[in-house]
C-alpha atoms as a PDB file:
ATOM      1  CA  UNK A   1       0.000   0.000   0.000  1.00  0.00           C
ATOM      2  CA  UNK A   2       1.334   3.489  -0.908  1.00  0.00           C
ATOM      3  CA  UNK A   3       1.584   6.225   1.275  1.00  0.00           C
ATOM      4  CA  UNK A   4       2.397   9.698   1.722  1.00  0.00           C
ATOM      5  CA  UNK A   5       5.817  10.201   3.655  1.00  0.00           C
ATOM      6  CA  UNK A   6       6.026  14.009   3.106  1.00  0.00           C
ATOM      7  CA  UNK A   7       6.727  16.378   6.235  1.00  0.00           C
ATOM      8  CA  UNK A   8       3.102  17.665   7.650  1.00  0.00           C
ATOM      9  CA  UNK A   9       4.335  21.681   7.858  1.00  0.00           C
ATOM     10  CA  UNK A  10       6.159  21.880   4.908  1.00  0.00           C
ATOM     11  CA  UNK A  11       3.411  20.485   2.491  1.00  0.00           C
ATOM     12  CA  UNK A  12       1.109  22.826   4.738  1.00  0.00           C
ATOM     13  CA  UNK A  13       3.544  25.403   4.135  1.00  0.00           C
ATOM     14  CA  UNK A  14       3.725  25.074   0.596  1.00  0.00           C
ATOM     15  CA  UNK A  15      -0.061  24.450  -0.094  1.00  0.00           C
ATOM     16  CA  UNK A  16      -1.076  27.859   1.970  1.00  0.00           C
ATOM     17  CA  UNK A  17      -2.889  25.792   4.400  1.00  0.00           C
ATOM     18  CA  UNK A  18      -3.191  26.171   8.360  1.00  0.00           C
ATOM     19  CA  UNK A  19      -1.671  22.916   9.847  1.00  0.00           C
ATOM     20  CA  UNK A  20      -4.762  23.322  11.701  1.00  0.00           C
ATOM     21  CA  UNK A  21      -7.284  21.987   9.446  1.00  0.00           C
ATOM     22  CA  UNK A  22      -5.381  18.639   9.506  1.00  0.00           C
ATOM     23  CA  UNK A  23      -5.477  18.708  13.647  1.00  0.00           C
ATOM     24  CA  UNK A  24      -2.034  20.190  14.298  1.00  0.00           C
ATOM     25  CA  UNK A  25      -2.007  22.758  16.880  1.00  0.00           C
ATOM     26  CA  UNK A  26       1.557  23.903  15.661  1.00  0.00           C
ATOM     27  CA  UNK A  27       1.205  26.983  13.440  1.00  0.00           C
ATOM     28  CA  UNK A  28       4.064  27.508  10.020  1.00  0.00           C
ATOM     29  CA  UNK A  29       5.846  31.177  10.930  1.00  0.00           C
ATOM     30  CA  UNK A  30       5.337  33.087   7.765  1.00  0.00           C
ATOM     31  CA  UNK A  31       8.183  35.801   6.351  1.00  0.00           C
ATOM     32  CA  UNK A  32       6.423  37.771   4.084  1.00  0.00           C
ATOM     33  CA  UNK A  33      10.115  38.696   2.411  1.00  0.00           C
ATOM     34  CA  UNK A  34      11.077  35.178   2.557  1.00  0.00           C
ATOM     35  CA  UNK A  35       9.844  33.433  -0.883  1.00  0.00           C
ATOM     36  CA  UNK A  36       7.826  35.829  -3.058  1.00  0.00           C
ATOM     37  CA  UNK A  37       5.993  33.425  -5.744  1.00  0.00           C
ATOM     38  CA  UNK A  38       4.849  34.136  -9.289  1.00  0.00           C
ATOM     39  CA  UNK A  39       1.151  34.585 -10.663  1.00  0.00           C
ATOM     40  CA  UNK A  40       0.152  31.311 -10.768  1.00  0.00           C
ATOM     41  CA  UNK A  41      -1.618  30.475 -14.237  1.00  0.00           C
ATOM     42  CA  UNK A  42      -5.394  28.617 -14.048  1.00  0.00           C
ATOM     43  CA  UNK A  43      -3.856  25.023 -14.332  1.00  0.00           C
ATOM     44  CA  UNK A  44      -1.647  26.219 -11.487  1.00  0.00           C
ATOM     45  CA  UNK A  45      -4.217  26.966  -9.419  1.00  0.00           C
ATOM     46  CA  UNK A  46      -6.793  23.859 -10.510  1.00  0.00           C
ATOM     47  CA  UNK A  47      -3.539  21.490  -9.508  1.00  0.00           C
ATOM     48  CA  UNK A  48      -3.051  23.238  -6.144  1.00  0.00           C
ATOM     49  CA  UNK A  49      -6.635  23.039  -5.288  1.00  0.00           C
ATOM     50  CA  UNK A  50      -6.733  19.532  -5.745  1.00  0.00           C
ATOM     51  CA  UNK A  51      -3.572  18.749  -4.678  1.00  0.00           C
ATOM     52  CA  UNK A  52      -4.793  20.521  -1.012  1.00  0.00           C
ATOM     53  CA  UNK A  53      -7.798  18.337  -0.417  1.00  0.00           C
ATOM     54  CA  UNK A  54      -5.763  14.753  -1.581  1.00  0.00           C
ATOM     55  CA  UNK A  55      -3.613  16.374   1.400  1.00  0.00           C
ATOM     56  CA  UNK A  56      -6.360  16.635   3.690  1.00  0.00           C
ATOM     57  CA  UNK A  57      -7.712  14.023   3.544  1.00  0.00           C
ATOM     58  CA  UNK A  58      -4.696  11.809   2.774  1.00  0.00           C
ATOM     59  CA  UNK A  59      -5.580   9.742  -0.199  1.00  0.00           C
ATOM     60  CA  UNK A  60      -3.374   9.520  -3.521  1.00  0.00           C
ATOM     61  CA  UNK A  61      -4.170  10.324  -7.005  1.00  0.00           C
ATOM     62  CA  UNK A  62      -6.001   7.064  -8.363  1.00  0.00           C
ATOM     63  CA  UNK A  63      -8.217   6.942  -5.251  1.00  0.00           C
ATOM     64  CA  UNK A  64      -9.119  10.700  -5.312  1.00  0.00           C
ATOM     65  CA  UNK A  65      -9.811  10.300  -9.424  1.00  0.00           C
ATOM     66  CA  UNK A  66     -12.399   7.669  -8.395  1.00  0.00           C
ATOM     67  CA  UNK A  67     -14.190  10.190  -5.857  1.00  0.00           C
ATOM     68  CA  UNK A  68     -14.520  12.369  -8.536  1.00  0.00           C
ATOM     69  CA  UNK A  69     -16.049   9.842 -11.251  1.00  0.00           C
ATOM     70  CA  UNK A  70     -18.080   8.438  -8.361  1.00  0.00           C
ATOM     71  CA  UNK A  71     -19.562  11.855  -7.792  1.00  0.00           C
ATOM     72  CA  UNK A  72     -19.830  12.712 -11.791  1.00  0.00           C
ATOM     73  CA  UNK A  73     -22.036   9.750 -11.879  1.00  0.00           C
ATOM     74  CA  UNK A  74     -24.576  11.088  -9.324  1.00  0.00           C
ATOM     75  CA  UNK A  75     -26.850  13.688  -9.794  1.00  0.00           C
ATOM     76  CA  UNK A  76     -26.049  17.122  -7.875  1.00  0.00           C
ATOM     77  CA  UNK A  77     -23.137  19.019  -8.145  1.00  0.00           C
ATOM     78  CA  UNK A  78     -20.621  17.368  -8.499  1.00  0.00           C
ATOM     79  CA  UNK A  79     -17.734  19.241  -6.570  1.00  0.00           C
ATOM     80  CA  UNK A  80     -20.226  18.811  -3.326  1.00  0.00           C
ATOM     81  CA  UNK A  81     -20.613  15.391  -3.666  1.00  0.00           C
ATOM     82  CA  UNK A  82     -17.084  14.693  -4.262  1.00  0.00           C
ATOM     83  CA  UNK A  83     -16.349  16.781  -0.997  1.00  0.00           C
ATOM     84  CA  UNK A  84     -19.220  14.831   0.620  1.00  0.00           C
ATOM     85  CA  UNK A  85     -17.912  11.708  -0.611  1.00  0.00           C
ATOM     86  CA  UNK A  86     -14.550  12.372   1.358  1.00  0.00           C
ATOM     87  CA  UNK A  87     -16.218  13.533   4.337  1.00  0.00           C
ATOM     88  CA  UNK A  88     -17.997  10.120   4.874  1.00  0.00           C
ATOM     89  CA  UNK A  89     -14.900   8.224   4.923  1.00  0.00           C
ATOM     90  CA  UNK A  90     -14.404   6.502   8.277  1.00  0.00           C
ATOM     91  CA  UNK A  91     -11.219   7.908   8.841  1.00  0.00           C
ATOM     92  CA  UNK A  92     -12.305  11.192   8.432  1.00  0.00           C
ATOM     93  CA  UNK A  93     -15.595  10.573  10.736  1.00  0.00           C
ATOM     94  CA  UNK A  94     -13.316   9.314  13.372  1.00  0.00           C
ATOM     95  CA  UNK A  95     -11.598  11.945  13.531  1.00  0.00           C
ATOM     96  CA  UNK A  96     -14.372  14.640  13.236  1.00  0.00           C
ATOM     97  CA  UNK A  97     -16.193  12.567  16.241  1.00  0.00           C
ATOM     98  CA  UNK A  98     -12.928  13.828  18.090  1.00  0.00           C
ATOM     99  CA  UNK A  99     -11.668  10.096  18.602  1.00  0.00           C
ATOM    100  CA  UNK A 100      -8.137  10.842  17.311  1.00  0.00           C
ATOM    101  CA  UNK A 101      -6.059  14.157  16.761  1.00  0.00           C
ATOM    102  CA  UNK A 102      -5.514  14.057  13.358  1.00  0.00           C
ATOM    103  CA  UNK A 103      -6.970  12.351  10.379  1.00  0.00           C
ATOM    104  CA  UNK A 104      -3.525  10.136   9.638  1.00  0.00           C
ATOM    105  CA  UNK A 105      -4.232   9.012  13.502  1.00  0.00           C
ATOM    106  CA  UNK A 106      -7.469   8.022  12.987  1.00  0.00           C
ATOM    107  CA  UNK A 107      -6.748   6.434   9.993  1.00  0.00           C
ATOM    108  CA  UNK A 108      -3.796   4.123  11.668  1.00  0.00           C
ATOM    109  CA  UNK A 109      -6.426   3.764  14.219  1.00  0.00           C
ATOM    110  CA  UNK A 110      -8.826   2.383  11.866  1.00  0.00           C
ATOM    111  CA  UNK A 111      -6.532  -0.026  10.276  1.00  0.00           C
ATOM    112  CA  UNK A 112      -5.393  -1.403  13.796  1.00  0.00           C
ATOM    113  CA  UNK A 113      -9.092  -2.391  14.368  1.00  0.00           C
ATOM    114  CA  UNK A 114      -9.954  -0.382  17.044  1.00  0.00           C
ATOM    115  CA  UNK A 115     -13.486   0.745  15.719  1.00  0.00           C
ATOM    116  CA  UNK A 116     -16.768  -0.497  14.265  1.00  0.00           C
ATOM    117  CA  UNK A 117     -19.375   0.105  12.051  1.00  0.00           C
ATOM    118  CA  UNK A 118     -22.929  -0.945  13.772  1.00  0.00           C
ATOM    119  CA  UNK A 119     -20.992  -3.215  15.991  1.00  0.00           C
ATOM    120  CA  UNK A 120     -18.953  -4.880  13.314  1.00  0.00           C
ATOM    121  CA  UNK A 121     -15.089  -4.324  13.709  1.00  0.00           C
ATOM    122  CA  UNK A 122     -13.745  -2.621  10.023  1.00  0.00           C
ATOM    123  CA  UNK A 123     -10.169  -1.696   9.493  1.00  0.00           C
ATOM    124  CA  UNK A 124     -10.494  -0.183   6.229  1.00  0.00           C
ATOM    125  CA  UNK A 125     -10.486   3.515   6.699  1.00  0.00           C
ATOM    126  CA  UNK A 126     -11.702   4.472   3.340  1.00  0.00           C
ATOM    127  CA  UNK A 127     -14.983   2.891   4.224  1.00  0.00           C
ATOM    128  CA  UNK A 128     -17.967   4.875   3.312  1.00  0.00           C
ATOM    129  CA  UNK A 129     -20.516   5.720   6.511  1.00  0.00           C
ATOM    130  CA  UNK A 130     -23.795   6.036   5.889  1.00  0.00           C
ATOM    131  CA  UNK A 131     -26.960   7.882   7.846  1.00  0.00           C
ATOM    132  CA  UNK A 132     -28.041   5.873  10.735  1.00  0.00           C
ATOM    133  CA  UNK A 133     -24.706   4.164  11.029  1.00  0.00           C
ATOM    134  CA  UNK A 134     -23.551   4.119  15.040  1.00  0.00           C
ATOM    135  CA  UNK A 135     -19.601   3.810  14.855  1.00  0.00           C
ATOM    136  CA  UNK A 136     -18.169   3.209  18.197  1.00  0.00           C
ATOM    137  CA  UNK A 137     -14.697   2.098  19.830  1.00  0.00           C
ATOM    138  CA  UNK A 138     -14.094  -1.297  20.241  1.00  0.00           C
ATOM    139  CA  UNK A 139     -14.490  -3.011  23.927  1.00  0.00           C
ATOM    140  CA  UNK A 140     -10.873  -3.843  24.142  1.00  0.00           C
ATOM    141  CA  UNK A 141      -9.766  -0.492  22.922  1.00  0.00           C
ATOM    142  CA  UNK A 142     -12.178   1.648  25.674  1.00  0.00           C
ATOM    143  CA  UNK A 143      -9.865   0.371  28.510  1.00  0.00           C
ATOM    144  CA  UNK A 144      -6.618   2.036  26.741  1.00  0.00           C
ATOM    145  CA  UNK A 145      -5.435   5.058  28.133  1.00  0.00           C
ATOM    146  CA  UNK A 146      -4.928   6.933  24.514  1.00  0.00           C
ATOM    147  CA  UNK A 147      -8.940   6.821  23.944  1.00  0.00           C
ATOM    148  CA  UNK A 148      -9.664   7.835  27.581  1.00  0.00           C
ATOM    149  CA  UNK A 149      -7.394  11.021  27.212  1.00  0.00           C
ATOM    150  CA  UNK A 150      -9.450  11.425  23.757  1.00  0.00           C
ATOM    151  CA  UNK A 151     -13.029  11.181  25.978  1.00  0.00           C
ATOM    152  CA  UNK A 152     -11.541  13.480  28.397  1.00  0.00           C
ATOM    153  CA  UNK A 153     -10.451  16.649  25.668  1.00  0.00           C
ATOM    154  CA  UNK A 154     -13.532  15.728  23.691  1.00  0.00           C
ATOM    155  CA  UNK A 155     -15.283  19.726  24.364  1.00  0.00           C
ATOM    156  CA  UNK A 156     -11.979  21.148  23.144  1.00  0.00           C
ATOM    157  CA  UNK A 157     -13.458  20.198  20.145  1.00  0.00           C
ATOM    158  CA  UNK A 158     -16.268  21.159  17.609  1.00  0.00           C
ATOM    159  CA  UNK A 159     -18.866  18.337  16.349  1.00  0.00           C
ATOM    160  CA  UNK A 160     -19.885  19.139  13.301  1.00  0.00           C
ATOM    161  CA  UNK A 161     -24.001  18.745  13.002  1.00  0.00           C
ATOM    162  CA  UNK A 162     -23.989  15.499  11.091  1.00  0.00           C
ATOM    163  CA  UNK A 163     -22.491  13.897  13.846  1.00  0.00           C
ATOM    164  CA  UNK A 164     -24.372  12.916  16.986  1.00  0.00           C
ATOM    165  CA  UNK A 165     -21.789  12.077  20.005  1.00  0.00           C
ATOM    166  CA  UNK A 166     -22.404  12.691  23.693  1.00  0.00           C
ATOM    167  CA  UNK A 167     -19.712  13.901  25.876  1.00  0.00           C
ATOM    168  CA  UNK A 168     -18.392  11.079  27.704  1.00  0.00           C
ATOM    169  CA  UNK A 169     -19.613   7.902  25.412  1.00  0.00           C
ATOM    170  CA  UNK A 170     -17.330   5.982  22.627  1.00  0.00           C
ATOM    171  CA  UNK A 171     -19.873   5.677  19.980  1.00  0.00           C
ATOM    172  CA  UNK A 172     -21.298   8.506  17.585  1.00  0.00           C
ATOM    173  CA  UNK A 173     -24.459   8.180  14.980  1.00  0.00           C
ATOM    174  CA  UNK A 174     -24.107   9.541  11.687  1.00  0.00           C
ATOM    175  CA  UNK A 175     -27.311  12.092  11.395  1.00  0.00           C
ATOM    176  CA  UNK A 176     -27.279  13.019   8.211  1.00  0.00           C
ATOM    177  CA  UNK A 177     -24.867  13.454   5.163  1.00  0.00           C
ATOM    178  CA  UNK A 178     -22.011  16.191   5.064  1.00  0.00           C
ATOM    179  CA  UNK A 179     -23.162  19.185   3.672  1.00  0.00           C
ATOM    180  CA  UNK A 180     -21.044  22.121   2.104  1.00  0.00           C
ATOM    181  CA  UNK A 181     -21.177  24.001   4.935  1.00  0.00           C
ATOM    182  CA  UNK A 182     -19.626  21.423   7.074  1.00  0.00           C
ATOM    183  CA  UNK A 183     -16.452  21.545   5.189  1.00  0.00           C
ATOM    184  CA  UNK A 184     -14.024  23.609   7.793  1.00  0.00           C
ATOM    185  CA  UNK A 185     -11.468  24.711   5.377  1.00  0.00           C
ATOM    186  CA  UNK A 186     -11.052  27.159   2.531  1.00  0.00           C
ATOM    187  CA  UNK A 187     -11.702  25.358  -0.734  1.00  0.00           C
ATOM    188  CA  UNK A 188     -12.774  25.703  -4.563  1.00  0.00           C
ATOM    189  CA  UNK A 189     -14.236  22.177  -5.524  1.00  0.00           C
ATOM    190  CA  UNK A 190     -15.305  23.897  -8.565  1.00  0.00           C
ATOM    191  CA  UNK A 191     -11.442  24.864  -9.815  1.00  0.00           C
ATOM    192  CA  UNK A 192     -10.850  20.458  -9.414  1.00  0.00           C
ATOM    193  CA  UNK A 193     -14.611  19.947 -11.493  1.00  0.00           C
ATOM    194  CA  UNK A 194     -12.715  21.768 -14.209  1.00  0.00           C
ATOM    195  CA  UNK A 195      -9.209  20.875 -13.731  1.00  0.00           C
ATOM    196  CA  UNK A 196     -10.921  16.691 -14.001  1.00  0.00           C
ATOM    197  CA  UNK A 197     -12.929  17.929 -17.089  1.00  0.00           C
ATOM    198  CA  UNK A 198     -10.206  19.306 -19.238  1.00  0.00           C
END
């Protein structure tokens, strides 16, 4: 399996993105007089877009081209979907639920077993959630210090409204599906629609 080795800060760095979208509390110190960059022509800017949200969300190209052809396929608009598409990985919803710091934690996490889908155990963190589904920590897992120190700085953290988690419990329903406004971070979906439909 392939996988993205690249320092966190510096691809933040270079991408223009807060380190805290990804669940880093460390912030990049900007120079403005350090590195001055050209205009950036529209391809420029279609490729940076995407490459930003592959970041995010920390899957590779063939994976995030199949997003996109999933979500040309549906009816809606298509950017949204593709956005929504990502947002319902389980990964991503374990780490939105506040169960890990970051989404490559939750998504190690994932793989090691530790969670499950209406009570049955899945390590595959691309695996889509759906409404109604209850994804909760494993028994085993509950007794581990690393999720109790989760449980305890859960209200450091916001819940976005498609999730349903109390407080103090391990598990979390799905409510509804992502919608645009949900997404936490500055994006153009529309600049990777075009840069996928050249």
């Amino acid at each position: 399996m392939a996988k993205n080795t690249q320092p966190v800060l510096k691809r933040c760095k270079t991408l223009g993105l807060s380190p805290a979208v990804l669940g880093y509390s460390k912030e990049t110190k900007r120079n403005p007089k350090a590195h001055v960059r050209r205009k950036q022509s529209e391809y420029g800017r279609q490729l940076a877009e995407k490459q930003k949200v592959k970041f995010i969300y920390g899957v590779l190209e063939k994976q995030f081209h199949r997003y996109y052809e999933k979500a040309e396929r549906k009816k809606g608009i298509t950017g949204e979907i593709m956005l929504q598409e990502l947002e319902r990985r389980l990964d991503n919803v374990v780490y939105r639920m506040g169960l890990a710091s970051t989404r490559r934690e939750a998504r190690q996490l994932v793989n090691h077993g530790h969670f499950t889908i209406n009570g049955k155990r899945c390590n595959i963190p691309s695996c889509q959630v759906n409404v109604g589904d209850v994804i909760a920590v494993c028994e085993k897992s509950r007794a581990s210090a690393k999720f109790k120190a989760l449980i305890e700085d859960f209200g450091k953290k916001a819940m976005p409204q498609w999730i349903e988690r109390a407080a103090d419990s391990f598990e979390g329903k799905i409510v509804a599906l992502p919608v645009r406004e949900d997404i936490d971070y500055e994006v153009s979906e529309n600049l990777i629609v075009e840069l996928y439909s050249r």
